[in-house]
Protein backbone atom coordinates (compact mmCIF):
# COMPACT_ATOMS: atom_id res chain seq x y z
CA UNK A 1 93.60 56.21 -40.15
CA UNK A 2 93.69 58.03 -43.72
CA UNK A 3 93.69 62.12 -43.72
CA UNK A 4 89.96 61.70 -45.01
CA UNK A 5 89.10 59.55 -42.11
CA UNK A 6 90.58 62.11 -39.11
CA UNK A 7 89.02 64.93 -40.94
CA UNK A 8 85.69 63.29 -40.99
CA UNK A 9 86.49 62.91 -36.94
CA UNK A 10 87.45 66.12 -36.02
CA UNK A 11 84.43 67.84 -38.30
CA UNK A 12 81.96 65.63 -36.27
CA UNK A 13 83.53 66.46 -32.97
CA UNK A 14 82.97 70.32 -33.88
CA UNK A 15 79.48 69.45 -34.63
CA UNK A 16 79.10 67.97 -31.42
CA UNK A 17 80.87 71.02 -29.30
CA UNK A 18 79.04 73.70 -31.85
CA UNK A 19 75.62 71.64 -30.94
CA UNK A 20 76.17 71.73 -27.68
CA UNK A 21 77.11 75.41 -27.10
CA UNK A 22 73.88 76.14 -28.77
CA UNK A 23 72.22 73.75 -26.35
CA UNK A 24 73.34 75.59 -23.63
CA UNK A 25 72.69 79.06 -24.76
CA UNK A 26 69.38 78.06 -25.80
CA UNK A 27 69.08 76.77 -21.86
CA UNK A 28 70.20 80.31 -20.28
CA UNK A 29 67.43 82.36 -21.92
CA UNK A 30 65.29 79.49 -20.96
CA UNK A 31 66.26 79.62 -17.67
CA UNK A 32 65.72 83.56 -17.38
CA UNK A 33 62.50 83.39 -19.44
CA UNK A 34 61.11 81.44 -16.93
CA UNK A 35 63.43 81.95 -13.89
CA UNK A 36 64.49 78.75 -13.23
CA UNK A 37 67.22 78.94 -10.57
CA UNK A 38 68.50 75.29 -9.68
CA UNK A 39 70.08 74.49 -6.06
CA UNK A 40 73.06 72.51 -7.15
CA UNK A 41 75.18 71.72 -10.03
CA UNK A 42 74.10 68.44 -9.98
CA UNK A 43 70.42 69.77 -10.46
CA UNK A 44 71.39 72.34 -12.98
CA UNK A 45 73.33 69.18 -15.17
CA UNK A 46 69.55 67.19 -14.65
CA UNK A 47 67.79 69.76 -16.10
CA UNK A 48 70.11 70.85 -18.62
CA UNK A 49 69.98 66.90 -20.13
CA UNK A 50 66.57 67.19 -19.62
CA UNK A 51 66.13 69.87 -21.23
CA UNK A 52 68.56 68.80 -24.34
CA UNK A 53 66.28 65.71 -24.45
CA UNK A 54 63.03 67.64 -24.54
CA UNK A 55 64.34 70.38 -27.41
CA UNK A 56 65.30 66.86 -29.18
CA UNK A 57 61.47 65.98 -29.19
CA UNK A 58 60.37 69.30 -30.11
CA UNK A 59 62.13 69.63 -32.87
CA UNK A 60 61.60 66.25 -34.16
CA UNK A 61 57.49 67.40 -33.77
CA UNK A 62 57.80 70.25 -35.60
CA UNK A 63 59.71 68.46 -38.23
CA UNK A 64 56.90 65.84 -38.36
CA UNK A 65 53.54 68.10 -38.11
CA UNK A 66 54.54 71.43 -39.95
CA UNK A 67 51.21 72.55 -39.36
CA UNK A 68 51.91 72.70 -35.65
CA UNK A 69 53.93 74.84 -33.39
CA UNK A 70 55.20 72.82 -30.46
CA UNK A 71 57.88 74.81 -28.55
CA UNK A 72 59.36 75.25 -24.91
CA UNK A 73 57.71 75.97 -22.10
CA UNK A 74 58.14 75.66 -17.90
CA UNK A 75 58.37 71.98 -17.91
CA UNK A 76 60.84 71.71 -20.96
CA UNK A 77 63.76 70.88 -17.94
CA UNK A 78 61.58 67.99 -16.79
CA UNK A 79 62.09 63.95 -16.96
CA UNK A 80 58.68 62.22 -18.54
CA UNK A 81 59.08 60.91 -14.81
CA UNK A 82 58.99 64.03 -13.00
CA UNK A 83 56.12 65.15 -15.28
CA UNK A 84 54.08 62.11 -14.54
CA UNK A 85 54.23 61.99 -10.74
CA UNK A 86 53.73 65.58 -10.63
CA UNK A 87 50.54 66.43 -12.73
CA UNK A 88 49.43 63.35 -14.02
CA UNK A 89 46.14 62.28 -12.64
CA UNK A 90 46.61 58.07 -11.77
CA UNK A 91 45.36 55.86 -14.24
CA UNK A 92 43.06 53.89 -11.54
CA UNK A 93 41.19 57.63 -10.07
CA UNK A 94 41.12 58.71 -13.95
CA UNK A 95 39.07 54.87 -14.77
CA UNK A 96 37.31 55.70 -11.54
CA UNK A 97 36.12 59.34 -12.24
CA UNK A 98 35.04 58.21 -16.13
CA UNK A 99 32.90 56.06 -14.71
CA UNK A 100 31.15 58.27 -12.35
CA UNK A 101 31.16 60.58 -15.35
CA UNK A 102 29.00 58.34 -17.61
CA UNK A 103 26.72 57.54 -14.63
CA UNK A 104 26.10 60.87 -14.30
CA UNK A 105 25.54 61.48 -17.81
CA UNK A 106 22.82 61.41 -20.21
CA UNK A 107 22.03 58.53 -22.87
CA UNK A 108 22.24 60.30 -26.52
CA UNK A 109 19.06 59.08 -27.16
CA UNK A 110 17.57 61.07 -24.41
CA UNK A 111 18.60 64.51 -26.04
CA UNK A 112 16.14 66.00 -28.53
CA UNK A 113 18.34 67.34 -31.06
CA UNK A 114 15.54 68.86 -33.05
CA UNK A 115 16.29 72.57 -31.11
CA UNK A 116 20.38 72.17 -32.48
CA UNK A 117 21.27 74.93 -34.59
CA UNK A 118 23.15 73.50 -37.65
CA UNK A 119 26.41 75.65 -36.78
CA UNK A 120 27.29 76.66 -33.51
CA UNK A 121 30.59 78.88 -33.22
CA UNK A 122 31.63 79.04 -29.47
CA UNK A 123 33.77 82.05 -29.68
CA UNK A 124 30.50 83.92 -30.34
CA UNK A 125 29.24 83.05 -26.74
CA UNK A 126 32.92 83.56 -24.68
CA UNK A 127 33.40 80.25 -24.55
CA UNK A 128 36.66 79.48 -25.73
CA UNK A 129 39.49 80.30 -23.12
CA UNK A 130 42.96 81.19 -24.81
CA UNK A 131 45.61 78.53 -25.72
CA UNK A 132 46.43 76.53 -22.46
CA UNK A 133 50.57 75.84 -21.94
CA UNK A 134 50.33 71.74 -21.96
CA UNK A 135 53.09 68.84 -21.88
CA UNK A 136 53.15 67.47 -25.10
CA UNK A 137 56.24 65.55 -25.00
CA UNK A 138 55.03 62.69 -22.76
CA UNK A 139 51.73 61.74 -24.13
CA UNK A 140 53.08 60.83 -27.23
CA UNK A 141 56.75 59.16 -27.00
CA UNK A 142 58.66 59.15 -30.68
């Protein structure tokens, strides 16, 4: 191995500690931002790789859609798993309750839309709730 070749080594193994130690750091004022206290070590490695994994994502979403601000919130030391058994409503009851939905529902040609004002701004009427913390990550994989 030339000189060139071990330098190129070592610099890439600092990159990988230097990453790493931000990682981590980045995880402790997660963890007391939202006061995550883990039962084990082998739960506090899970969430730390799943929370390296989900700052991965984020990052990569910001770099794609600058015009968005995707950052961490409580679920960021989650698996896509986790997420899905947890809060995710099952495909089969979500079919189910769309169709009971568009029984329910009107037929667009049974709403006069002659009364429709030709701009309607919600936040006028208290309407609009503020922005809602959501889990990005999973409903759209890389």
């Amino acid at each position: 191995m030339t000189v060139q070749e071990k330098t190129f080594v070592v610099c890439k193994i600092i990159t990988l500690y230097v990453t790493l130690i931000l990682f981590w750091l980045q995880f402790e004022i997660y963890k007391k931002s939202f006061g995550k206290v883990y039962a084990t070590y082998e739960e506090h490695e899970f969430r730390f790789n799943n929370f390296c994994k989900n700052l991965q994502i984020i990052e990569a979403h910001n770099s794609i859609q600058p015009n968005a601000k995707f950052g961490v919130n409580k679920f960021t030391d989650m698996s896509p798993e986790e997420f899905s058994q947890k809060y995710k409503m099952p495909k089969s009851l979500g079919k189910a309750y769309a169709r009971v939905c568009m029984d329910l529902g009107s037929k667009a040609s049974d709403i006069d839309v002659s009364k429709i004002p030709s701009s309607f701004d919600w936040r006028d009427h208290d309407a609009v709730t503020p922005v809602k913390v959501c889990f990005f990550l999973f409903l759209k994989k890389l």
